[in-house]
N, C-alpha and C. Protein backbone atom coordinates (compact mmCIF):
# COMPACT_ATOMS: atom_id res chain seq x y z
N UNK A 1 0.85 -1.17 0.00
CA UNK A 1 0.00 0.00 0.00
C UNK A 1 0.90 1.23 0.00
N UNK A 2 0.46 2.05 -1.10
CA UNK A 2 1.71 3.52 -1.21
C UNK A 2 1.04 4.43 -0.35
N UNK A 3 0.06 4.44 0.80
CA UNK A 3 -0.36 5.23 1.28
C UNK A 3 -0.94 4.78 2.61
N UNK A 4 -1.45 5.76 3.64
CA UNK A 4 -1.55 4.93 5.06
C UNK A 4 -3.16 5.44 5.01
N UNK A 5 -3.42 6.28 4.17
CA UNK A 5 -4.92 6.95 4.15
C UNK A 5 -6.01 5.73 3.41
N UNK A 6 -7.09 5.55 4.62
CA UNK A 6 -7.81 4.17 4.02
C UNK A 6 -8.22 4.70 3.09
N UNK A 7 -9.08 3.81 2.28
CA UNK A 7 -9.79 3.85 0.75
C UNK A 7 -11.13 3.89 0.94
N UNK A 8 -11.98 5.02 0.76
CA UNK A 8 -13.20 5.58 0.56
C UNK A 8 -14.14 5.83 -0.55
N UNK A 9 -15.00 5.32 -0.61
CA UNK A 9 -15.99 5.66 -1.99
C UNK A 9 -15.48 7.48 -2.55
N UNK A 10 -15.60 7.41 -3.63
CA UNK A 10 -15.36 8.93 -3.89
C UNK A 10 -16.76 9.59 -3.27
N UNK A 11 -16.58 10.71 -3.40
CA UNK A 11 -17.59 11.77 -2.99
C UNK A 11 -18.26 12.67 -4.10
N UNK A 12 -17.91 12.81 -5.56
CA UNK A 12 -18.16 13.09 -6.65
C UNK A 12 -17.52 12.34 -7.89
N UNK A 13 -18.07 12.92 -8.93
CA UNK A 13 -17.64 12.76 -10.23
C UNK A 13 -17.48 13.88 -10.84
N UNK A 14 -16.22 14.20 -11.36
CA UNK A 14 -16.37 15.27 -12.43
C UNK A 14 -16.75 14.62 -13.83
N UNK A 15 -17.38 16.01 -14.58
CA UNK A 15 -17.82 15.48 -16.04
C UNK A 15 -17.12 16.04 -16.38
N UNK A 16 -16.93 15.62 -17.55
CA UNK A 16 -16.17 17.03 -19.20
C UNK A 16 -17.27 16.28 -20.34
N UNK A 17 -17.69 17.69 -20.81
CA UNK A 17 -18.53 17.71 -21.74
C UNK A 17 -19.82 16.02 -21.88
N UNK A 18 -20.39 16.02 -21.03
CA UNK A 18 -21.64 15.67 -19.68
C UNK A 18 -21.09 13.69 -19.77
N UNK A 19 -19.40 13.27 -19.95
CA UNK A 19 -19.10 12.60 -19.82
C UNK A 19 -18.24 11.91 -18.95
N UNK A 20 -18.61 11.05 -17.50
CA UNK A 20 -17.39 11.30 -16.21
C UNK A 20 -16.03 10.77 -16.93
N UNK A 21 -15.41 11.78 -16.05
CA UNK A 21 -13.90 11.88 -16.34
C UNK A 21 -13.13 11.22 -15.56
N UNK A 22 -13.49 11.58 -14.18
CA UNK A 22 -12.84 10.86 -12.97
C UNK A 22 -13.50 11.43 -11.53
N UNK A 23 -12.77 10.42 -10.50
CA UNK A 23 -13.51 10.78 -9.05
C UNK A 23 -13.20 11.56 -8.59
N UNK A 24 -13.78 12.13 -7.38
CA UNK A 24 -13.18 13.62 -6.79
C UNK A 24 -13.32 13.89 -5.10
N UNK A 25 -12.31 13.78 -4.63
CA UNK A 25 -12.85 13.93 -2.89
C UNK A 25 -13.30 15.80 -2.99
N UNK A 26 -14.39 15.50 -2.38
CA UNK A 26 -14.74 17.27 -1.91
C UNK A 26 -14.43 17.41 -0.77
N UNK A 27 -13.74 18.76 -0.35
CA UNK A 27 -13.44 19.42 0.79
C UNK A 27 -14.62 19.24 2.32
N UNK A 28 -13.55 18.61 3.34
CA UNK A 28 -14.88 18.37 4.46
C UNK A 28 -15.50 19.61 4.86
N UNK A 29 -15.26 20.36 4.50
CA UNK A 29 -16.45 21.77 4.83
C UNK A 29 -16.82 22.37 4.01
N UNK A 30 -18.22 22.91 3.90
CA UNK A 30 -18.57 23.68 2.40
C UNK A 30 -18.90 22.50 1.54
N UNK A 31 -19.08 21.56 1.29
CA UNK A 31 -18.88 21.25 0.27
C UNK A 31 -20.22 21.35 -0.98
N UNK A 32 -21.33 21.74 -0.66
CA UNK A 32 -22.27 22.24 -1.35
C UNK A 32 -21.66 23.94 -2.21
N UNK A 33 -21.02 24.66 -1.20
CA UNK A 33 -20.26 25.96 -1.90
C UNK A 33 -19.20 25.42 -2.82
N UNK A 34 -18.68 24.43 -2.53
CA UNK A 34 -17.32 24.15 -3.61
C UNK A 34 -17.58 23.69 -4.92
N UNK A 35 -19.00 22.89 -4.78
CA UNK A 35 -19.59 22.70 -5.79
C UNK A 35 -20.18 23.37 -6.75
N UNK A 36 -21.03 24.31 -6.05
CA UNK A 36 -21.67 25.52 -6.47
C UNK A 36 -20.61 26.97 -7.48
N UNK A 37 -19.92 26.59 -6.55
CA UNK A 37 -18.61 27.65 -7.58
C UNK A 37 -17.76 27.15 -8.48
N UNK A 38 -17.30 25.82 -8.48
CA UNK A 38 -16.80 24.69 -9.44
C UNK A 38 -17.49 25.07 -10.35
N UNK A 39 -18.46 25.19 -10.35
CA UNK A 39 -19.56 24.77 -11.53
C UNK A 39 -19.97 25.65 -12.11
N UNK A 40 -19.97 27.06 -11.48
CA UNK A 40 -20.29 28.24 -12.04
C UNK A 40 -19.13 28.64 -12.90
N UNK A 41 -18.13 28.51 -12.00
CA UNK A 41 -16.55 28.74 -12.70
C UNK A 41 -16.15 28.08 -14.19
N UNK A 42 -16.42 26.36 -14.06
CA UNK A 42 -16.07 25.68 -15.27
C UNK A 42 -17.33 25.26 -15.94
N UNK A 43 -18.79 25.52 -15.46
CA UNK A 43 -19.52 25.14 -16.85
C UNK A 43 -19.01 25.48 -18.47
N UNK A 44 -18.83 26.24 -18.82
CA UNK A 44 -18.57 26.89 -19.76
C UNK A 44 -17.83 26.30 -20.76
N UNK A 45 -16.44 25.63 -19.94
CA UNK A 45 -15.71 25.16 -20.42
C UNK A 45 -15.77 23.04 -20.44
N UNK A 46 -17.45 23.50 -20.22
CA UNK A 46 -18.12 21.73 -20.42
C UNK A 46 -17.72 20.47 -18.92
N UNK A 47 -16.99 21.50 -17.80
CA UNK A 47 -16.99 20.87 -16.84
C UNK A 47 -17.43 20.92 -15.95
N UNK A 48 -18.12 19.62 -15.17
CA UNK A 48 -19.13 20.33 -14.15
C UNK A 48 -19.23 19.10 -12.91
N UNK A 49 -19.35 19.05 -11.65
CA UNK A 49 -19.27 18.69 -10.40
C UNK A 49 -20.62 17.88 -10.31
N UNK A 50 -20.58 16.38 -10.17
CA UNK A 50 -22.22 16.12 -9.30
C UNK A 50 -22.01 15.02 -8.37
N UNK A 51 -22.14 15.09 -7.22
CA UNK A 51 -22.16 14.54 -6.27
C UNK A 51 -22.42 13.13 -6.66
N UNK A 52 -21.73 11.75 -6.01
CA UNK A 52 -22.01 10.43 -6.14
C UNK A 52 -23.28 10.30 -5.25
N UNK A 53 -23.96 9.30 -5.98
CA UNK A 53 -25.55 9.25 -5.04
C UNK A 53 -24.69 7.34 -4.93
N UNK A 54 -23.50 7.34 -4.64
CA UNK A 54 -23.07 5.78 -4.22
C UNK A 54 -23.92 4.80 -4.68
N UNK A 55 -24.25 4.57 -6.11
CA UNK A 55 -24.96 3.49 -7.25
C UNK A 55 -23.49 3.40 -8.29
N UNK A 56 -23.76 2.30 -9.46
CA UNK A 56 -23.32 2.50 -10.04
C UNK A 56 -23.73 2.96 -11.85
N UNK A 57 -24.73 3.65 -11.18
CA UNK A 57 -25.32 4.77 -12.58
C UNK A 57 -25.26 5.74 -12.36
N UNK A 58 -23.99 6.18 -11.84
CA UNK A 58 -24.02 8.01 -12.10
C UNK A 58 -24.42 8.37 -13.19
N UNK A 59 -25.26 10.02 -13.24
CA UNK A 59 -26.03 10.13 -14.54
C UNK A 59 -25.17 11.85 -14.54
N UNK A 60 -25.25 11.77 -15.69
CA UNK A 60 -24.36 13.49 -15.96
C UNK A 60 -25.38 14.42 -15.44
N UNK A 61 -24.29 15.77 -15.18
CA UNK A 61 -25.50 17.15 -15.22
C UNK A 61 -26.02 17.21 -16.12
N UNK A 62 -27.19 18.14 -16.03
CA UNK A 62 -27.82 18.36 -17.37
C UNK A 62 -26.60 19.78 -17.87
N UNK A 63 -26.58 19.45 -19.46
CA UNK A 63 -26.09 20.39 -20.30
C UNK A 63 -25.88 21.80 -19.96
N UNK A 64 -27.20 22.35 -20.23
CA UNK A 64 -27.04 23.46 -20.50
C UNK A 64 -28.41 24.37 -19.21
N UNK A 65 -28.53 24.10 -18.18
CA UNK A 65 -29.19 24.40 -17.32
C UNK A 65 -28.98 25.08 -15.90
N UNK A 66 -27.57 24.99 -16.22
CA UNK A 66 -26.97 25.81 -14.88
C UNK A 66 -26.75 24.82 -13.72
N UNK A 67 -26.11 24.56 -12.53
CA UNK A 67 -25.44 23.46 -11.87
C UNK A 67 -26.11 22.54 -11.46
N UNK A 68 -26.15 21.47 -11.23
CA UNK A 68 -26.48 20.48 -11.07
C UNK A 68 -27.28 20.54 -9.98
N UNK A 69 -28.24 19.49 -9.64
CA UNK A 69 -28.98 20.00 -7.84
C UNK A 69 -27.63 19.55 -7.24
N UNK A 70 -28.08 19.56 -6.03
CA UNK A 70 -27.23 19.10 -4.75
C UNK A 70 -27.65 18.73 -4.17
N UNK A 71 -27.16 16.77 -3.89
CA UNK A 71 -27.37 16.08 -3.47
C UNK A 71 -27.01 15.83 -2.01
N UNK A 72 -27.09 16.53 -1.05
CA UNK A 72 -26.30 16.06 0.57
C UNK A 72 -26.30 14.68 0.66
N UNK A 73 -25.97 14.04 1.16
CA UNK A 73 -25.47 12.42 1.79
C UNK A 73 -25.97 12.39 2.96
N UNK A 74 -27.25 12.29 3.43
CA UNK A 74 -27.70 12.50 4.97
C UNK A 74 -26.93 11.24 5.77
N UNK A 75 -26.75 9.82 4.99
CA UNK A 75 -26.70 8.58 5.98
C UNK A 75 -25.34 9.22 6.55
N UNK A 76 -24.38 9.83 6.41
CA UNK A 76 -23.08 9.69 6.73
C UNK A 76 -23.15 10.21 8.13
């Protein structure tokens, strides 16, 4: 093991152009704001933040609608 930090479901997916790219730990505080500005910041440029609902059908943001909802994780 190259690391002593256990292994955790991710906490998002980033998209590029409404296709996931890869996983993403979000910051333990804020993390509805980090999202929210991620997304305002890089829609544009076809990238955009949506929370893992922990299935394995993550579904993209929508296109062209402005950020994604936000999903909180209540069980945690």
């Amino acid at each position: 093991m190259s690391s002593n930090r256990a292994a955790t479901p991710c906490d998002a997916v980033i998209y590029r152009d409404e296709k996931p790219v890869g996983p993403l730990r979000l910051p333990r505080l804020k993390k509805g704001s980090f999202i929210e500005e991620f997304n305002r910041l890089y829609r544009k440029s076809g990238m955009a933040i949506e929370t893992n609902r922990n299935d394995a059908t993550a579904e993209p943001p929508p296109a062209s609608t402005g950020p994604p909802s936000i999903r909180q994780d209540t069980a945690r």
